[in-house]
N, C-alpha and C. Protein backbone atom coordinates (compact mmCIF):
# COMPACT_ATOMS: atom_id res chain seq x y z
N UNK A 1 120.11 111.98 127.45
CA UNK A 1 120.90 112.61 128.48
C UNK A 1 121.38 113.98 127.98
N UNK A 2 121.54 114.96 128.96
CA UNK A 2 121.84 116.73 128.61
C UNK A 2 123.43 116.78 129.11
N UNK A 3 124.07 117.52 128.24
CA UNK A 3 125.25 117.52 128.61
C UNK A 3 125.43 118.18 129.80
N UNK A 4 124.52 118.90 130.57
CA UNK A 4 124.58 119.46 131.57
C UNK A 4 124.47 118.17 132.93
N UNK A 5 123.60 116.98 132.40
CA UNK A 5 123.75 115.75 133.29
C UNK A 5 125.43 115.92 133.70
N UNK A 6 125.70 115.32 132.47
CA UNK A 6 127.18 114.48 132.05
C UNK A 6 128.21 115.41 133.05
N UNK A 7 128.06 117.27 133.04
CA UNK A 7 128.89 117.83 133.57
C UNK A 7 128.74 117.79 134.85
N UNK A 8 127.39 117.29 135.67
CA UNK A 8 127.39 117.49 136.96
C UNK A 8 127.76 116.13 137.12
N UNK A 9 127.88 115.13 137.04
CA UNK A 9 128.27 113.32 136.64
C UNK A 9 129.55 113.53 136.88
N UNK A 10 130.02 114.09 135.79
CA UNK A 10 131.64 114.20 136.12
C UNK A 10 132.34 115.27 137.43
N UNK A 11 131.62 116.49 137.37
CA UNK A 11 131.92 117.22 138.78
C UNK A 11 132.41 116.47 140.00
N UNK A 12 130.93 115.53 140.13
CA UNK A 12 131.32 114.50 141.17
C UNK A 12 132.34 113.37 141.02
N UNK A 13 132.51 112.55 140.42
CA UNK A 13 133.32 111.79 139.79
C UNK A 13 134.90 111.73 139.59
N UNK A 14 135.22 113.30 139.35
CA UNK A 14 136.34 113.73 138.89
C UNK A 14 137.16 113.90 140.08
N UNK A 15 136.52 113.68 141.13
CA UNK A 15 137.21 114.23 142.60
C UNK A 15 137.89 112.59 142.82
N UNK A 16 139.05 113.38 143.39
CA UNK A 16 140.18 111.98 144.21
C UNK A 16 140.44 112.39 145.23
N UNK A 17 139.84 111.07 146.00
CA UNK A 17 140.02 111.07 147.23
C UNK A 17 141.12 110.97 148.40
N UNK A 18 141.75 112.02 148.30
CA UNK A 18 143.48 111.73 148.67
C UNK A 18 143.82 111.30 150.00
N UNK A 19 142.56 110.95 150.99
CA UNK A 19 143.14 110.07 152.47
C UNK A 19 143.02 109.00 151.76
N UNK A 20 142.15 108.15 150.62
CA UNK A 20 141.86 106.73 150.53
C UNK A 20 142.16 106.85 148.72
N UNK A 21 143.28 106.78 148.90
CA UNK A 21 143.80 106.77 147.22
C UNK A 21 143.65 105.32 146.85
N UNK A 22 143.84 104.30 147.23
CA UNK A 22 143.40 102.55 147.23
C UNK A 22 142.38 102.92 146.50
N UNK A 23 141.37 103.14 147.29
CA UNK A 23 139.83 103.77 147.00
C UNK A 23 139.27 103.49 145.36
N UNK A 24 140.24 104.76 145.50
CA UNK A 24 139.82 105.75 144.20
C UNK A 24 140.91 105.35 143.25
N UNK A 25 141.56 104.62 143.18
CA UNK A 25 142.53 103.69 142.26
C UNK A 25 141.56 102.38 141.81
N UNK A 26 140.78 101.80 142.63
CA UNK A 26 140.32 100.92 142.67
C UNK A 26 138.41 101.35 141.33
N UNK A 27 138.16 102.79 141.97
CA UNK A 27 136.94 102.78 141.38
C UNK A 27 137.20 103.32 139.78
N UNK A 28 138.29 103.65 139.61
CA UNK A 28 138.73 104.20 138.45
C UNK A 28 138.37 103.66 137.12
N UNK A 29 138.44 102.26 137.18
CA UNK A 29 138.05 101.47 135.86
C UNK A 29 136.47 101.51 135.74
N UNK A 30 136.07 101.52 136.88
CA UNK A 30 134.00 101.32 137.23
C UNK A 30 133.89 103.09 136.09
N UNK A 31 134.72 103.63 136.91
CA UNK A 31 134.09 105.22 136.57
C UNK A 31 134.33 105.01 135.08
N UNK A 32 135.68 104.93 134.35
CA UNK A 32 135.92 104.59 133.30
C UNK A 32 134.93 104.19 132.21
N UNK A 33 134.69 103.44 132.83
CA UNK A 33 133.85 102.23 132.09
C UNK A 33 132.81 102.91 131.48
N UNK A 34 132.13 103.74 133.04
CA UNK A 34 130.54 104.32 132.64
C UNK A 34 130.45 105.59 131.45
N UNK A 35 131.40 106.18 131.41
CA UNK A 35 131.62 107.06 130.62
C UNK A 35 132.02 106.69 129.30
N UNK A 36 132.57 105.71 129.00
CA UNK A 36 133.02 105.30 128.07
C UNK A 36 131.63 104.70 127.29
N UNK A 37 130.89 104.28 128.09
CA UNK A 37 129.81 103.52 127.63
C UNK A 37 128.82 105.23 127.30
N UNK A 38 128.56 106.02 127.54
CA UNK A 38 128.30 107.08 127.20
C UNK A 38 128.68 107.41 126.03
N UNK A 39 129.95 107.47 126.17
CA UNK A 39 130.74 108.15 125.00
C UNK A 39 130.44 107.59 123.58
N UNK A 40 130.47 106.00 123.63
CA UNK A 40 129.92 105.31 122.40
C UNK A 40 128.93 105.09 121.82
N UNK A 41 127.82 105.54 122.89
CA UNK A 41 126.15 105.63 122.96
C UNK A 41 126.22 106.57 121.88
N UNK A 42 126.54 107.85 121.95
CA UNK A 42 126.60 109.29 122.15
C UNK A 42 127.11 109.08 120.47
N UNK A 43 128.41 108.76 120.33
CA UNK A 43 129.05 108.37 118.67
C UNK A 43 127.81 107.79 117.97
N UNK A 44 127.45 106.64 118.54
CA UNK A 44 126.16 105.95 117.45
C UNK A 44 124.89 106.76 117.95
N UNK A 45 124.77 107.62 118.52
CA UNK A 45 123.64 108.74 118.38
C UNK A 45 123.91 109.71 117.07
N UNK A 46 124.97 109.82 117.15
CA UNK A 46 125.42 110.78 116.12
C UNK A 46 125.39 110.24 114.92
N UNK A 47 125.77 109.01 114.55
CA UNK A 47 125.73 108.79 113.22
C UNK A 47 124.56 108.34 112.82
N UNK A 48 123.60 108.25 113.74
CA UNK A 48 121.90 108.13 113.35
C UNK A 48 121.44 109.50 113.18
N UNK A 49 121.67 110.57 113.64
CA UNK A 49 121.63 112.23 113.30
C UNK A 49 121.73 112.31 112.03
N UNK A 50 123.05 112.23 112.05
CA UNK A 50 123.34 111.99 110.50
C UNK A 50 122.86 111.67 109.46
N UNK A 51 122.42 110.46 109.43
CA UNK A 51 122.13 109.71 108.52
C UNK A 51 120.23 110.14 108.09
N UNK A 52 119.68 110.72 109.44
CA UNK A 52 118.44 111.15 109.44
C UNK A 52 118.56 112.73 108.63
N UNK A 53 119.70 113.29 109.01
CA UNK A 53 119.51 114.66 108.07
C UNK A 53 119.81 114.41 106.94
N UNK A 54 120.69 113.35 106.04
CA UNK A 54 120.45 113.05 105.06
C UNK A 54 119.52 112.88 103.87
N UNK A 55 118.18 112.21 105.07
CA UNK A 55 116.81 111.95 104.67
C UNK A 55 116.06 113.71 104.48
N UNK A 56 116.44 114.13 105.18
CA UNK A 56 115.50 115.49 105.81
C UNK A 56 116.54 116.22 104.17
N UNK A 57 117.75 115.96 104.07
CA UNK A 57 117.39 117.37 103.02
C UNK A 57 117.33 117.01 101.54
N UNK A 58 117.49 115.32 101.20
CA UNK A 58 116.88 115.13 100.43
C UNK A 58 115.62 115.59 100.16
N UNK A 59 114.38 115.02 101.30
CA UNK A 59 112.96 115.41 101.18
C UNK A 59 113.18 117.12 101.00
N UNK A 60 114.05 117.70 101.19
CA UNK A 60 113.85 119.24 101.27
C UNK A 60 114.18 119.46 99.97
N UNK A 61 115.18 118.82 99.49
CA UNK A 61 115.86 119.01 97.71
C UNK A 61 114.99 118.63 96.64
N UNK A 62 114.01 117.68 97.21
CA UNK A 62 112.74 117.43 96.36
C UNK A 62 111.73 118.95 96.55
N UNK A 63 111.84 118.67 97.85
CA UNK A 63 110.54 120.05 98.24
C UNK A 63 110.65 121.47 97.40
N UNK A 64 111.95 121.85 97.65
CA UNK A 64 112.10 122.94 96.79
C UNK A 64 112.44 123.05 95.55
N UNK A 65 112.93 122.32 94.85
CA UNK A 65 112.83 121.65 93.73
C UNK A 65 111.77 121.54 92.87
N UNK A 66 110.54 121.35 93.57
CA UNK A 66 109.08 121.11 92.71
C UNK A 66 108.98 119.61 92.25
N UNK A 67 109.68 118.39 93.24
CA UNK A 67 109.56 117.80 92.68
C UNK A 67 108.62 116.76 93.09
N UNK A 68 107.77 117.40 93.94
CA UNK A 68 107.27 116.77 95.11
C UNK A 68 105.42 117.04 95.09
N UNK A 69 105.16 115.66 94.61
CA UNK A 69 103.38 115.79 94.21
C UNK A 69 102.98 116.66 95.37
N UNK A 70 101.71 117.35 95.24
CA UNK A 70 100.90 117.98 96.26
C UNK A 70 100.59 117.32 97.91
N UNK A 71 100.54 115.60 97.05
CA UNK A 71 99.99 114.68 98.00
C UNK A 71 101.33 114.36 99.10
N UNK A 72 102.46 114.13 98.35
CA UNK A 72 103.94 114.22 99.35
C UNK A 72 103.72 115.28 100.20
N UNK A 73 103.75 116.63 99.78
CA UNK A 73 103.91 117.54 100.28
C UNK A 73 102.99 117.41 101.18
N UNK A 74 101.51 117.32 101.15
CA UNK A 74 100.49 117.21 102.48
C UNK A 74 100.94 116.22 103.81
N UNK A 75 101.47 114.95 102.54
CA UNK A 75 101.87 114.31 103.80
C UNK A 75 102.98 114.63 104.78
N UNK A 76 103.96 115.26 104.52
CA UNK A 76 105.13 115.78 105.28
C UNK A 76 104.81 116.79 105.94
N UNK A 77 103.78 117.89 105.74
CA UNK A 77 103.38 119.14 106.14
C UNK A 77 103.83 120.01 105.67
N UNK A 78 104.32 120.31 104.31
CA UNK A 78 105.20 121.26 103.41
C UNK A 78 103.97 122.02 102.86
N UNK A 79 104.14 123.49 103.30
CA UNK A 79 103.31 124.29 102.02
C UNK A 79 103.41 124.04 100.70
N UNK A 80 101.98 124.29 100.15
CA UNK A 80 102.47 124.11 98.60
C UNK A 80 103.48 125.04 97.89
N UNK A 81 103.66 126.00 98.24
CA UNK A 81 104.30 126.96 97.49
C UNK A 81 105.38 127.52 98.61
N UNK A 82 106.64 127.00 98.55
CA UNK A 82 108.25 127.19 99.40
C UNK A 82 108.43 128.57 99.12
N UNK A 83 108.18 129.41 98.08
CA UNK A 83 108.90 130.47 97.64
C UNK A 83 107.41 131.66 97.94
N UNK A 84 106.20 131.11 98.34
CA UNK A 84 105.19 132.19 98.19
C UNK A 84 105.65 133.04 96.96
N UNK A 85 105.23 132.56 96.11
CA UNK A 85 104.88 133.08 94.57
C UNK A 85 106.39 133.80 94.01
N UNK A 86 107.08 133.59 94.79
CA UNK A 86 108.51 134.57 94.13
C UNK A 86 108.89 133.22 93.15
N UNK A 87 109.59 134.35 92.19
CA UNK A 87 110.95 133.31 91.22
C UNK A 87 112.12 133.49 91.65
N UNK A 88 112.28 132.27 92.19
CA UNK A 88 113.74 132.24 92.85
C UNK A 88 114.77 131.45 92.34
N UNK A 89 115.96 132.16 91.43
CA UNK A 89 117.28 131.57 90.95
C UNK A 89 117.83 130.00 91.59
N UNK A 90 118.34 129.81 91.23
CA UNK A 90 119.06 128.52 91.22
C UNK A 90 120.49 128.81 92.84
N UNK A 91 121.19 130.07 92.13
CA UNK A 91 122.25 130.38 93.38
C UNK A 91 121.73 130.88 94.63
N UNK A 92 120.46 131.35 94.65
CA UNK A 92 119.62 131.75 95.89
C UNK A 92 118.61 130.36 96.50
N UNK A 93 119.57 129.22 96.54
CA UNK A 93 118.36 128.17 97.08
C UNK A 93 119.09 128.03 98.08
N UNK A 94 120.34 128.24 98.78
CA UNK A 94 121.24 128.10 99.83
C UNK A 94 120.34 128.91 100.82
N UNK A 95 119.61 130.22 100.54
CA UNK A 95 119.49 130.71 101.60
C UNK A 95 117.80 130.36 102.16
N UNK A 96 117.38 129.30 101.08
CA UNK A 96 116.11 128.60 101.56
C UNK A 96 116.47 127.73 102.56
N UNK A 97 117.39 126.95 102.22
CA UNK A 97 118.02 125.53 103.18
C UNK A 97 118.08 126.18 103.98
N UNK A 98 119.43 127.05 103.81
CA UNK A 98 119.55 127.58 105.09
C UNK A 98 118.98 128.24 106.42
N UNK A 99 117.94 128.75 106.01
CA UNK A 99 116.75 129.46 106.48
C UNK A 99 115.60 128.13 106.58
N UNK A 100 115.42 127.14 106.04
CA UNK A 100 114.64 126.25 106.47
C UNK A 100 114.50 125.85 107.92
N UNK A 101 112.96 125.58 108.91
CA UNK A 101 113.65 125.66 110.42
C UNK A 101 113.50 124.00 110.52
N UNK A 102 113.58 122.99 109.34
CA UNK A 102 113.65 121.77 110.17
C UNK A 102 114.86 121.54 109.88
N UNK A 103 115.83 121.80 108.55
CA UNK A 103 117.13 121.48 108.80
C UNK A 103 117.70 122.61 109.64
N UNK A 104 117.66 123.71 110.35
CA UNK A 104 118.02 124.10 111.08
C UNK A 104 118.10 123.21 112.70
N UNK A 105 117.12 122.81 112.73
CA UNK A 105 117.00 121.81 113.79
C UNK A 105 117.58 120.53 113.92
N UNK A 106 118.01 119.92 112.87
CA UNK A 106 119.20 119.05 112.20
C UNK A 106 120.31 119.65 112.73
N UNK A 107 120.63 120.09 112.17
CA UNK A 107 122.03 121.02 112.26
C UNK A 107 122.45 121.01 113.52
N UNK A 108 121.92 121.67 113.91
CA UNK A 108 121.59 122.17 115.86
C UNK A 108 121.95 120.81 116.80
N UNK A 109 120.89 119.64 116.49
CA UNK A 109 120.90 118.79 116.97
C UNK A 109 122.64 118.33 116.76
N UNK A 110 122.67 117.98 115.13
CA UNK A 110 124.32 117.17 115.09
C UNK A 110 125.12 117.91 115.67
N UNK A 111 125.38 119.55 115.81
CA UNK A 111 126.24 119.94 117.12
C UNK A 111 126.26 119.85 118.14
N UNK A 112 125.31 119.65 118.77
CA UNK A 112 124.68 119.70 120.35
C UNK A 112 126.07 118.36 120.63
N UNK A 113 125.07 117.16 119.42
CA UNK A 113 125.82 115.74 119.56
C UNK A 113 127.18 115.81 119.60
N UNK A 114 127.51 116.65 118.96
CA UNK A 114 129.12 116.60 118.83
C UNK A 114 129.93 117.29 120.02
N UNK A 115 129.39 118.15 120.42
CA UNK A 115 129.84 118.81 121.75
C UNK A 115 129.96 117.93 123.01
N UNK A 116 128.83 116.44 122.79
CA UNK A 116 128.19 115.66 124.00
C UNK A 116 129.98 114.95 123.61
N UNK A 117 129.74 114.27 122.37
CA UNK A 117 130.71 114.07 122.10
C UNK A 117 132.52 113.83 122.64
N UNK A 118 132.45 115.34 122.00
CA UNK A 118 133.84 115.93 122.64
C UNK A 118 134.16 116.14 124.18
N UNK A 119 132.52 116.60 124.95
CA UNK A 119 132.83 116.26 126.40
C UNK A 119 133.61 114.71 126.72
N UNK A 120 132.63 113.98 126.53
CA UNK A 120 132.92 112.75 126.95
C UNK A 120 134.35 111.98 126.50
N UNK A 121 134.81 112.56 125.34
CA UNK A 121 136.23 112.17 125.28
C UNK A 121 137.50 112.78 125.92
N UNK A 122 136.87 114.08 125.87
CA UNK A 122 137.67 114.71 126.99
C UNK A 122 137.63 113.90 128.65
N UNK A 123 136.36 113.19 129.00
CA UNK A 123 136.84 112.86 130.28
C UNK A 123 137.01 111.36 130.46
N UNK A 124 136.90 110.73 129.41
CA UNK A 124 137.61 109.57 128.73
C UNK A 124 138.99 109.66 128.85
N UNK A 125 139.42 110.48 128.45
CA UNK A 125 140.92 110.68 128.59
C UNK A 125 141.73 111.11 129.65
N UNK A 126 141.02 112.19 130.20
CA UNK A 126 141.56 112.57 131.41
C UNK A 126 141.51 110.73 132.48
N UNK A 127 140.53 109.87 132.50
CA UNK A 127 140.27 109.01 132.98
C UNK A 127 141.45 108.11 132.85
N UNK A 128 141.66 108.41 131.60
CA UNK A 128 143.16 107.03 131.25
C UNK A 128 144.02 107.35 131.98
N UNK A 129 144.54 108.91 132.59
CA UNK A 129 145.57 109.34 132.91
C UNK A 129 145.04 109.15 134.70
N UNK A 130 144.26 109.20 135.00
CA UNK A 130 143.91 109.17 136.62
C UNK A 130 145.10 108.45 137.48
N UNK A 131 145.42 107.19 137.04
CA UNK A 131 146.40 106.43 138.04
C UNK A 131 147.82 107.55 137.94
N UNK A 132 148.00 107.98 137.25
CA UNK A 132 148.98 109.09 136.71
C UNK A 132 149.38 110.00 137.84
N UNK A 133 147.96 110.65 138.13
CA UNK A 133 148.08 111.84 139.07
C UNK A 133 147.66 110.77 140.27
N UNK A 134 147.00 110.15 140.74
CA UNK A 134 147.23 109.21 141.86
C UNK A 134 148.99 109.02 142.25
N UNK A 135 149.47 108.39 141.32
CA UNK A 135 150.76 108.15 141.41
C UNK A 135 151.55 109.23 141.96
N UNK A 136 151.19 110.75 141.22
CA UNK A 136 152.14 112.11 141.76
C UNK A 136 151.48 112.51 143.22
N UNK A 137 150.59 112.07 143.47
CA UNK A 137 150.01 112.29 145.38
C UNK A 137 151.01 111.23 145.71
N UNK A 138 151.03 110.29 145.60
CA UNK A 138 151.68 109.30 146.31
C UNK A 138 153.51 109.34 146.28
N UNK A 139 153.87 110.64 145.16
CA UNK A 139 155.00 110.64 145.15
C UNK A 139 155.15 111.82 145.94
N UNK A 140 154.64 112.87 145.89
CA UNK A 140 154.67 114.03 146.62
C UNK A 140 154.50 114.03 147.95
N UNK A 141 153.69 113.08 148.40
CA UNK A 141 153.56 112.48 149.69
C UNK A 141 155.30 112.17 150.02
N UNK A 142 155.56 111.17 149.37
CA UNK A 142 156.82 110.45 149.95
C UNK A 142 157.72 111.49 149.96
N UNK A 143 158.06 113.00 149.39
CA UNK A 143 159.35 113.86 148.84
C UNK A 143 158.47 114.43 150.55
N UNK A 144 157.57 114.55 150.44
CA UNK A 144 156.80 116.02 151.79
C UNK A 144 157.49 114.95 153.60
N UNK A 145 157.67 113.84 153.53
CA UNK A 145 157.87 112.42 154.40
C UNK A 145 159.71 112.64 154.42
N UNK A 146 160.26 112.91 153.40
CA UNK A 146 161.59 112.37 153.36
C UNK A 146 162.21 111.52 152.89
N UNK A 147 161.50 110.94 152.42
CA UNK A 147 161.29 109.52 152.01
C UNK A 147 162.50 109.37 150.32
């Protein structure tokens, strides 16, 4: 799922229906629910990210390293030679990683995740509070009445 789903999901969702507040008091836990079930998907997506870039820069700490038979290297798809013939220092291997484009794509990915993340707790929460602002229609109603 694209967080751009999730934002048009919630667009709709997020609306209260203020002739039939029953309604929308009533669907609140359903909506709840679905998002929440997102939200935890989304957490154990992430810590499989994780745990996969782990793998990825080990194999990369071998790769550049030299520690990695010819035959590893074929099998992963690693050139034989990371540095094309340069001698490259020990404090200049940050800007190999860094410049590497599959942990770049790591990287990328665990933010993307974390952004999906932070959406979804953001409307996790706003969700807890829903009966909240239901409640201030129904009070504002009664002050606009006389009541």
């Amino acid at each position: 799922m694209k967080i751009n789903d999730v934002h048009e999901m919630w667009e709709k969702d997020c609306r209260i229906d203020t002739i039939n507040l029953e309604k929308t008091s009533v669907e609140t836990p359903i909506i709840h629910a679905k998002y929440l079930r997102m939200y935890s998907t989304a957490t154990l997506k992430l810590r499989a990210l994780e745990e996969d870039q782990k793998k990825l820069l080990k194999l990369k700490w071998l790769y550049y390293n030299g520690k990695m038979t010819k035959e590893q290297m074929e099998e992963n798809g690693f050139e034989y030679d990371p540095f094309d013939g340069l001698k490259v220092l020990k404090g200049e291997m940050n800007y190999y990683y860094d410049a590497d484009s599959d942990i770049q794509k790591s990287v990328l990915k665990i933010a993307y995740q974390k952004e999906m993340i932070a959406t979804l707790k953001e409307i996790v929460d706003a969700l807890k509070w829903r009966h909240q602002t239901i409640r201030n229609i129904i009070e504002m109603r009664r002050f606009e009445a006389g009541a």
